[in-house]
PDB file of N, CA and C in Angstrom:
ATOM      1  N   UNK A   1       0.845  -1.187   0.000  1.00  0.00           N
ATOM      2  CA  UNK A   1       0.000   0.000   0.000  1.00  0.00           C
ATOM      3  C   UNK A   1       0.887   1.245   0.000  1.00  0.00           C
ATOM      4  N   UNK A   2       0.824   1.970  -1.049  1.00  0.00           N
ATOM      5  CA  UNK A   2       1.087   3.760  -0.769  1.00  0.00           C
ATOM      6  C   UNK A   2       0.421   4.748   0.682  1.00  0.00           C
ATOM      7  N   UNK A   3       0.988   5.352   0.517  1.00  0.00           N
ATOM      8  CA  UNK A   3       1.147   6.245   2.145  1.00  0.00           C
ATOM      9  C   UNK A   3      -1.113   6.350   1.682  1.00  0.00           C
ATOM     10  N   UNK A   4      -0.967   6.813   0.492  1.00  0.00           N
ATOM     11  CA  UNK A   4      -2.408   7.393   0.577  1.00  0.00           C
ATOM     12  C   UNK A   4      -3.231   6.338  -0.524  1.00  0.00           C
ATOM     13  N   UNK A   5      -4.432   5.547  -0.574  1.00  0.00           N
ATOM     14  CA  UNK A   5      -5.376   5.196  -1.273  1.00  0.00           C
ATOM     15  C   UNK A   5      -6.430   5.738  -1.346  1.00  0.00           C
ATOM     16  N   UNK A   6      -6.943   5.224  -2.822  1.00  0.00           N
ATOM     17  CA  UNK A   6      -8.397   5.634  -2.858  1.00  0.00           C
ATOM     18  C   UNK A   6      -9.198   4.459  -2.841  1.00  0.00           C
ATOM     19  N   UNK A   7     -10.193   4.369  -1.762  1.00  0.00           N
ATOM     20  CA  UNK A   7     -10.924   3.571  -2.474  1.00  0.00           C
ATOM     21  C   UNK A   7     -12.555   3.668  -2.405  1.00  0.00           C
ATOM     22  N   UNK A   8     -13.481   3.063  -2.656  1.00  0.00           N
ATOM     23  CA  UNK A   8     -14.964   3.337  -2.845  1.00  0.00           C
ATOM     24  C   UNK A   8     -15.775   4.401  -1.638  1.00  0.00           C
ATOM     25  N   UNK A   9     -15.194   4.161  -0.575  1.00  0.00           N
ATOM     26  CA  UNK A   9     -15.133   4.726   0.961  1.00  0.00           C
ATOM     27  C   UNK A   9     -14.950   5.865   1.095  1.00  0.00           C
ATOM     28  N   UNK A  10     -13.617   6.241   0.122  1.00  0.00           N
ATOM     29  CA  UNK A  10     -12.604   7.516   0.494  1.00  0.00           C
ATOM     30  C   UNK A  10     -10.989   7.454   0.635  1.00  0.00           C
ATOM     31  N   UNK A  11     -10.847   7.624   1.244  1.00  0.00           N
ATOM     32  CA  UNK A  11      -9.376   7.847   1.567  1.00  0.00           C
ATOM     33  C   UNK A  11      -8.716   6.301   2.905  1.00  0.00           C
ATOM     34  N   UNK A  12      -7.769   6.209   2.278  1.00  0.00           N
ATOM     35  CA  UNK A  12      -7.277   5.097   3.331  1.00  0.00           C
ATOM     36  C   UNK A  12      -5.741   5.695   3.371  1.00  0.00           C
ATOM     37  N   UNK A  13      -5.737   5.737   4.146  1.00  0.00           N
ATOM     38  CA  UNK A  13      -4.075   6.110   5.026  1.00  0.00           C
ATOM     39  C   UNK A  13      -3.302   5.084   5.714  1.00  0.00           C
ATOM     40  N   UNK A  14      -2.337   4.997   5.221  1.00  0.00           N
ATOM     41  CA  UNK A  14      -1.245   3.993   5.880  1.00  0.00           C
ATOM     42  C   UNK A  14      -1.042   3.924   7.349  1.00  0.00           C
ATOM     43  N   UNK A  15      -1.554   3.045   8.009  1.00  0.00           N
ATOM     44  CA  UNK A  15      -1.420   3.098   9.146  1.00  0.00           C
ATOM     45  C   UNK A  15       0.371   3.246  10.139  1.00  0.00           C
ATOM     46  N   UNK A  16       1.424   2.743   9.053  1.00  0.00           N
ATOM     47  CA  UNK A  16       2.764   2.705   9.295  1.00  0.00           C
ATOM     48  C   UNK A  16       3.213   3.907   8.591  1.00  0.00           C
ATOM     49  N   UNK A  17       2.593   5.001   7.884  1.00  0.00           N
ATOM     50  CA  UNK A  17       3.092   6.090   7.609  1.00  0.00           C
ATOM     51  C   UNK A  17       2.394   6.741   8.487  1.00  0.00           C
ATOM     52  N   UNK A  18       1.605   6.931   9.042  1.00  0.00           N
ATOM     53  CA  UNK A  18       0.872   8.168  10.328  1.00  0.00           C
ATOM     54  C   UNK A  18       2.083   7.781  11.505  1.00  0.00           C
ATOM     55  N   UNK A  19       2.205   5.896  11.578  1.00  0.00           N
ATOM     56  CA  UNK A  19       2.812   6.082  12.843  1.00  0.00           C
ATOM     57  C   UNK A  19       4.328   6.976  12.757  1.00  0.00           C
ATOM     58  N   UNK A  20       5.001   6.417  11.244  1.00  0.00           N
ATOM     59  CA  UNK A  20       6.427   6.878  11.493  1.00  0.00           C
ATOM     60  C   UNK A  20       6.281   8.600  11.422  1.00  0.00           C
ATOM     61  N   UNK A  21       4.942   9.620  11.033  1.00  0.00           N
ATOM     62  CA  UNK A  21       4.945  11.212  11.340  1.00  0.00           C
ATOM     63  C   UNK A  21       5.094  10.923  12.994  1.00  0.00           C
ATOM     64  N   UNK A  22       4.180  10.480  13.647  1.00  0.00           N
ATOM     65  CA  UNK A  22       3.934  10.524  14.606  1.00  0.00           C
ATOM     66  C   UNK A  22       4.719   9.733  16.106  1.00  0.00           C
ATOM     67  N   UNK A  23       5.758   9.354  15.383  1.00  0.00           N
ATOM     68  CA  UNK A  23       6.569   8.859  16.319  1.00  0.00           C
ATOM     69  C   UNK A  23       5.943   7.236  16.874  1.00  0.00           C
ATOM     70  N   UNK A  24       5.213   6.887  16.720  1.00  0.00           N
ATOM     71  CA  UNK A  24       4.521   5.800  17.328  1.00  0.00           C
ATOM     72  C   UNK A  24       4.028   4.446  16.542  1.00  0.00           C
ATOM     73  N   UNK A  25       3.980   2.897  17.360  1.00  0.00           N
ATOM     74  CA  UNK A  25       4.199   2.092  16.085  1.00  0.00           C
ATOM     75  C   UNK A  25       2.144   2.184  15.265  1.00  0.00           C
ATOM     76  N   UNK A  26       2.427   1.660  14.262  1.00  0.00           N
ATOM     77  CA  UNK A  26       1.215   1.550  13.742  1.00  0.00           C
ATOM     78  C   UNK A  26      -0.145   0.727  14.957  1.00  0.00           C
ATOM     79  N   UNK A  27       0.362   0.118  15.512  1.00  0.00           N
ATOM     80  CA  UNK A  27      -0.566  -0.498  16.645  1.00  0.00           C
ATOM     81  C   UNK A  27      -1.207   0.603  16.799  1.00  0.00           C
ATOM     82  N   UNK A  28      -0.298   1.574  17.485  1.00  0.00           N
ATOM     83  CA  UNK A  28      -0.974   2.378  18.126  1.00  0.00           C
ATOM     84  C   UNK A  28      -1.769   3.380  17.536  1.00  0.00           C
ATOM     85  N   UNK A  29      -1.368   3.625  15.985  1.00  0.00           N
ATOM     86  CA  UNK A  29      -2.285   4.403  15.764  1.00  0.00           C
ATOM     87  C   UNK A  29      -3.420   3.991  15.675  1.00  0.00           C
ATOM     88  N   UNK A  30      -3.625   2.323  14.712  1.00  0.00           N
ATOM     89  CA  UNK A  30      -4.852   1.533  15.042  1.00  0.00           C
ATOM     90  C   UNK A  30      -5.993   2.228  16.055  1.00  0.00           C
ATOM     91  N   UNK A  31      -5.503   1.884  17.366  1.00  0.00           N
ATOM     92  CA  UNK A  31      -5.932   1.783  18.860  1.00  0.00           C
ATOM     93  C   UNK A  31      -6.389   3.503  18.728  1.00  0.00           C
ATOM     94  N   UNK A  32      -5.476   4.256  18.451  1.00  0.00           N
ATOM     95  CA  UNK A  32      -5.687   5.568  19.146  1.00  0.00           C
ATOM     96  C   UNK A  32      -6.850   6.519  17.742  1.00  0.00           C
ATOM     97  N   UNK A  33      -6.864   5.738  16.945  1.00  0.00           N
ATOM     98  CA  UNK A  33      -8.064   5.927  15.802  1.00  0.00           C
ATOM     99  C   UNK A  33      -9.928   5.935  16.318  1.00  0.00           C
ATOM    100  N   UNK A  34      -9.204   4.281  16.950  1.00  0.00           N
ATOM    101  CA  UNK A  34     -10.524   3.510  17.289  1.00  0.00           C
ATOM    102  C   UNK A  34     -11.092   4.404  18.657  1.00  0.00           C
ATOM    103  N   UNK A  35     -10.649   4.433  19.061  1.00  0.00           N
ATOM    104  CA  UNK A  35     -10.816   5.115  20.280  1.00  0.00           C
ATOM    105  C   UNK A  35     -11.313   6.665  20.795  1.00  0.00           C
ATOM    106  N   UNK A  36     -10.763   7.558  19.367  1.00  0.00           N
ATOM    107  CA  UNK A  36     -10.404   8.817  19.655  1.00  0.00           C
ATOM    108  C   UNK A  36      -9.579  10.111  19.998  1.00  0.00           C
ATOM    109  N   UNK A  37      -8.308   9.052  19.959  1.00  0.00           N
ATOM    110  CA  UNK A  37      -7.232   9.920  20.485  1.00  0.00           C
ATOM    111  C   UNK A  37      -6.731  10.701  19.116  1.00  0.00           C
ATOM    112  N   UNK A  38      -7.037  10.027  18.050  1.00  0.00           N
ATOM    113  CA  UNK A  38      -6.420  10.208  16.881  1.00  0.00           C
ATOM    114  C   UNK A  38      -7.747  10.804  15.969  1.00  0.00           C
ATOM    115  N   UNK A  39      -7.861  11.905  15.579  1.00  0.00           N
ATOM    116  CA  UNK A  39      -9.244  12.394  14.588  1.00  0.00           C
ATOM    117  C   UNK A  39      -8.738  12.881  13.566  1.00  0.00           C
ATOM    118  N   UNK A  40      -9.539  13.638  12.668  1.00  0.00           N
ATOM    119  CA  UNK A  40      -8.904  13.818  11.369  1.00  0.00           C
ATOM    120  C   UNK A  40     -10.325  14.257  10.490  1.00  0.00           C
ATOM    121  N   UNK A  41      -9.744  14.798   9.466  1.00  0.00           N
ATOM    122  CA  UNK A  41     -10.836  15.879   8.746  1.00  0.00           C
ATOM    123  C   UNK A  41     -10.411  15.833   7.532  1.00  0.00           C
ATOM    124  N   UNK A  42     -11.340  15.279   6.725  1.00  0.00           N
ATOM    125  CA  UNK A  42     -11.452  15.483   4.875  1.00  0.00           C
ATOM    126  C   UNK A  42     -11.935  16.841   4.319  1.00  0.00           C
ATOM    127  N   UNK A  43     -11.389  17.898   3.322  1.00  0.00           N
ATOM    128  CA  UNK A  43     -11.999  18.368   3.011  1.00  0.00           C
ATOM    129  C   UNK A  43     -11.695  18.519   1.586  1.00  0.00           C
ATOM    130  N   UNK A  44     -12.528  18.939   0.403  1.00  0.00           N
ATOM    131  CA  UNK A  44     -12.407  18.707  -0.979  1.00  0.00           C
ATOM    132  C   UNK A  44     -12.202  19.841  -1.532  1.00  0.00           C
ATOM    133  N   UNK A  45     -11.413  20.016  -2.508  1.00  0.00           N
ATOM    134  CA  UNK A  45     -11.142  21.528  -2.925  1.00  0.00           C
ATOM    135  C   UNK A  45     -12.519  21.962  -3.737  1.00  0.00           C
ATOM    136  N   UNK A  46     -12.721  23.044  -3.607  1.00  0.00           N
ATOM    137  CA  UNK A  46     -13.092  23.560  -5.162  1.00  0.00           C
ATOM    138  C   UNK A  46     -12.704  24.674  -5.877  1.00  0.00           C
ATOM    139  N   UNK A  47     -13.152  25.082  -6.602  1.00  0.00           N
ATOM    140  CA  UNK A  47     -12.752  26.063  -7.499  1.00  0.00           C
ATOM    141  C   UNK A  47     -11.346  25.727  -8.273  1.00  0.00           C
ATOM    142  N   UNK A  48     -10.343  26.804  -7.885  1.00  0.00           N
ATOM    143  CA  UNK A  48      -8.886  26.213  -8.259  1.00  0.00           C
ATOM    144  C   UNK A  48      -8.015  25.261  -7.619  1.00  0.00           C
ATOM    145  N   UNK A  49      -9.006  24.505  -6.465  1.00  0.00           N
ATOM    146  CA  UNK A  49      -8.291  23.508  -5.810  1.00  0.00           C
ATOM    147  C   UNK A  49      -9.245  21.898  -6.156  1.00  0.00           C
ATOM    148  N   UNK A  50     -10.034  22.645  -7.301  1.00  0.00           N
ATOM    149  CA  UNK A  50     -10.721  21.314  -7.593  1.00  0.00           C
ATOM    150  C   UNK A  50     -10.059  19.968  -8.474  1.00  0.00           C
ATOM    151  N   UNK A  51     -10.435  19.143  -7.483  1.00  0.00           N
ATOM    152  CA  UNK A  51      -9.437  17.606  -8.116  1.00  0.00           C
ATOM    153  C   UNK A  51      -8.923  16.790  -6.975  1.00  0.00           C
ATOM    154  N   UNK A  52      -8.358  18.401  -6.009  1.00  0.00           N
ATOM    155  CA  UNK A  52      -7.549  17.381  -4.593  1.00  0.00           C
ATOM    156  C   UNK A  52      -8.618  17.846  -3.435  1.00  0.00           C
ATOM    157  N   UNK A  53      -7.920  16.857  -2.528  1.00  0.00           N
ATOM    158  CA  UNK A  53      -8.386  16.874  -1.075  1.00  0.00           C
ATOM    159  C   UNK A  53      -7.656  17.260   0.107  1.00  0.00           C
ATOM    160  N   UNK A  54      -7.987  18.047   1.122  1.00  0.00           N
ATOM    161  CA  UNK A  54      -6.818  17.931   1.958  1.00  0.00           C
ATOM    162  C   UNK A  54      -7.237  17.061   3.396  1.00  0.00           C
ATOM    163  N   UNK A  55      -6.066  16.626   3.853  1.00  0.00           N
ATOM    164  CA  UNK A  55      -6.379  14.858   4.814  1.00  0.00           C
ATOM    165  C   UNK A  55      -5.762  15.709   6.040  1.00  0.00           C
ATOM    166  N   UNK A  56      -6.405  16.148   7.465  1.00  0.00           N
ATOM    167  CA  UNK A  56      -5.814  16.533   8.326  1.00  0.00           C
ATOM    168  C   UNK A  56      -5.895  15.652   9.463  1.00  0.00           C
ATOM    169  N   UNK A  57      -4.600  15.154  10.027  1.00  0.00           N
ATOM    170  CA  UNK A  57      -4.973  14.208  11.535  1.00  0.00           C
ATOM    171  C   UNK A  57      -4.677  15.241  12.673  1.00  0.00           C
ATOM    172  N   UNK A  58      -5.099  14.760  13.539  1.00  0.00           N
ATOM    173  CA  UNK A  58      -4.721  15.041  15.012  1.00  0.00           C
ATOM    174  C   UNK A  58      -4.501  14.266  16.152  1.00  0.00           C
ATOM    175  N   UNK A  59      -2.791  14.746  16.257  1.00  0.00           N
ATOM    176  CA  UNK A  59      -2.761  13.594  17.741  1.00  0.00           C
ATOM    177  C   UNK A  59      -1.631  14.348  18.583  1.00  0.00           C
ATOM    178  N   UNK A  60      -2.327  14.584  20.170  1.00  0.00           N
ATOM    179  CA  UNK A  60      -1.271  14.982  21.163  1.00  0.00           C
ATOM    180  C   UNK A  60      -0.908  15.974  20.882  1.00  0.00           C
ATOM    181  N   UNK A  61      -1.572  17.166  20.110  1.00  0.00           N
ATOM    182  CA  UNK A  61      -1.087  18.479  20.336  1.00  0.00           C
ATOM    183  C   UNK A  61      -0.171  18.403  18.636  1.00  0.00           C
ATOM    184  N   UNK A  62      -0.212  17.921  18.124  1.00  0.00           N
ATOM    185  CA  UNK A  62       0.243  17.779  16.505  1.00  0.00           C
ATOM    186  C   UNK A  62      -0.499  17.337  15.529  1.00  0.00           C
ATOM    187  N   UNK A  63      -0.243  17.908  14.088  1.00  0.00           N
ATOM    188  CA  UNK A  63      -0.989  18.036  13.272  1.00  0.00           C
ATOM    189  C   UNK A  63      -0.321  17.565  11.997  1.00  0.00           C
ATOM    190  N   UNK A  64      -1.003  16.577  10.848  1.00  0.00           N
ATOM    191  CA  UNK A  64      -0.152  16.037   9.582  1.00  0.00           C
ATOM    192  C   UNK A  64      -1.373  16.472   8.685  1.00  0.00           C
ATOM    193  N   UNK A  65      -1.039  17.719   7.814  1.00  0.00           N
ATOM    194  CA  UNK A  65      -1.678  17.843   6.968  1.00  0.00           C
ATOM    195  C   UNK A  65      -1.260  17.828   5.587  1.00  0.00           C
ATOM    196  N   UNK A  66      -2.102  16.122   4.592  1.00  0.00           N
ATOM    197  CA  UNK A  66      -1.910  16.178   3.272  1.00  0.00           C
ATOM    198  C   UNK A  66      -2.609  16.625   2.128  1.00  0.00           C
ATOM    199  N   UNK A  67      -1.973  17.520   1.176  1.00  0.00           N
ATOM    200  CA  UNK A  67      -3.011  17.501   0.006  1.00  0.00           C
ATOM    201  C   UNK A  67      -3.074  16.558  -1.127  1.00  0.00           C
ATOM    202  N   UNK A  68      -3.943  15.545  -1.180  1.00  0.00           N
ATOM    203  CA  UNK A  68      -4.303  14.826  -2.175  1.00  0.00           C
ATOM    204  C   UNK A  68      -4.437  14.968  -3.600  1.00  0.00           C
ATOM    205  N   UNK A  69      -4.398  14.483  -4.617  1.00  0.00           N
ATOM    206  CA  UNK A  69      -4.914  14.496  -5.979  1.00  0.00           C
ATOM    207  C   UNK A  69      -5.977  13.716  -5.655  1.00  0.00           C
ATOM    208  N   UNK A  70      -6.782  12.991  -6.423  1.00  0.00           N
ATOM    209  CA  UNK A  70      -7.844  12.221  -7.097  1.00  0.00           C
ATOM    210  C   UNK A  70      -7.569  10.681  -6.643  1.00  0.00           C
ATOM    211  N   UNK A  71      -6.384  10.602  -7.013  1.00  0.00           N
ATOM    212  CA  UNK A  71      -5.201   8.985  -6.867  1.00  0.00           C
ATOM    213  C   UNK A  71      -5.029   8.684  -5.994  1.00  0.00           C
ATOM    214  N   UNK A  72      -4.702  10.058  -5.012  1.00  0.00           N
ATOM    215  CA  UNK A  72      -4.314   9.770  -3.604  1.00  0.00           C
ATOM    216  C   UNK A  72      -2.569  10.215  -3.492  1.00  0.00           C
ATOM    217  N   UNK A  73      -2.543  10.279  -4.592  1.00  0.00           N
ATOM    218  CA  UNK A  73      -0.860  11.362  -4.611  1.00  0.00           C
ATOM    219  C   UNK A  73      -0.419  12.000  -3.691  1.00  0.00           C
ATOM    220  N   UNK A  74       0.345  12.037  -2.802  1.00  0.00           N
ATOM    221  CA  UNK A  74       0.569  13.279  -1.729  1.00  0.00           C
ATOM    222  C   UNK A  74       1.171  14.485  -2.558  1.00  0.00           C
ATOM    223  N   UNK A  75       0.555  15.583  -2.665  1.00  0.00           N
ATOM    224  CA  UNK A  75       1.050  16.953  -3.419  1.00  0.00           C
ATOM    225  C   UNK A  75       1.721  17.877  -2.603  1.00  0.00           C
ATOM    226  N   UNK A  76       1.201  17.953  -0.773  1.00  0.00           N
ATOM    227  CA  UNK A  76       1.630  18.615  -0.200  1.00  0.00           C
ATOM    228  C   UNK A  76       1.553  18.311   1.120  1.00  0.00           C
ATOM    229  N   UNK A  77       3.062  18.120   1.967  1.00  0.00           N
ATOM    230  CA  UNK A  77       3.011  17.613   3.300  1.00  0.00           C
ATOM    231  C   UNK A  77       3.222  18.723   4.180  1.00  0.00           C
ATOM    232  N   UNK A  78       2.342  18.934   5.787  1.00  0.00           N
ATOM    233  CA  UNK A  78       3.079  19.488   6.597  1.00  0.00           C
ATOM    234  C   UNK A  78       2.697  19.078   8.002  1.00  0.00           C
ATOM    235  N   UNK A  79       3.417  18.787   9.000  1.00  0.00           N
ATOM    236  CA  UNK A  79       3.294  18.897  10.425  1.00  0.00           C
ATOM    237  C   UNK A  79       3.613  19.943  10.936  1.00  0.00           C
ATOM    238  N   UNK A  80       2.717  20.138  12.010  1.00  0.00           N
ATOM    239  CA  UNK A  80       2.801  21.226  13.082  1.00  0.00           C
ATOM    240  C   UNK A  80       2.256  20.976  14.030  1.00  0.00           C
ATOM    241  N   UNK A  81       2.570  21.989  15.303  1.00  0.00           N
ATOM    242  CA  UNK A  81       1.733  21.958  16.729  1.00  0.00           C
ATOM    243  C   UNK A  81       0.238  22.612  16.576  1.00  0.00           C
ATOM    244  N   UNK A  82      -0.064  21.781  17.334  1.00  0.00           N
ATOM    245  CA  UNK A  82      -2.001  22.681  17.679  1.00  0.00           C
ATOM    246  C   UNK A  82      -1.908  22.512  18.701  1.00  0.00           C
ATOM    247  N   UNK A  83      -3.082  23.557  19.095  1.00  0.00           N
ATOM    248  CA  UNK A  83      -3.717  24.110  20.674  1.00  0.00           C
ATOM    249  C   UNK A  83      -4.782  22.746  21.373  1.00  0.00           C
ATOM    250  N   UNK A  84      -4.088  22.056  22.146  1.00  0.00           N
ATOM    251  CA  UNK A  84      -5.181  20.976  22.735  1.00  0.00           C
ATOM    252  C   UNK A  84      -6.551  21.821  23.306  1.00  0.00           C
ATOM    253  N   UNK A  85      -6.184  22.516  23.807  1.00  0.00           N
ATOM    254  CA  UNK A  85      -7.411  23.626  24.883  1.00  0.00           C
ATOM    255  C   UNK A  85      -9.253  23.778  23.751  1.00  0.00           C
ATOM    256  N   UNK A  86      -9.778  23.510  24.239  1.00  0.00           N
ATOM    257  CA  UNK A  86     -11.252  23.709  23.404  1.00  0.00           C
ATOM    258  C   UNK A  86     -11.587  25.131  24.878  1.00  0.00           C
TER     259      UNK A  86
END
């Protein structure tokens, strides 16, 4: 499997590429998916961003945001910190 798929569903993400952003083995992201520790947000371009998607996770105060093509291409990677506090 590539870091990113498409399939009938949506988007499937490598569970051993989130872990190696995230420092942690794929188990855990499994677990911390299922659970909640780990969330994440699809959103679809339009206009001049129509075609890709961008894939955002969240875990522990960090952030992996990809932009997709159609294929599932990664076009654009970035991590950063976020604000845990609601």
């Amino acid at each position: 499997m590539s870091e990113v798929s498409v399939s009938a569903d949506g988007f499937l993400v490598d569970a051993a590429f989130l872990g190696s952003v995230f420092g942690v083995a794929p188990d855990v992201i499994r677990m911390e998916m299922r659970d909640g520790r780990i969330t994440s947000r699809c959103e679809t371009g339009v206009d001049e961003d129509a075609g890709t998607s961008r894939l955002t996770f969240y875990r522990a105060g960090r952030a992996l945001r990809l932009v997709v093509d159609g294929d599932g291409t990664i076009l654009k990677r970035s991590s950063f910190p976020v604000s845990t506090k609601r």
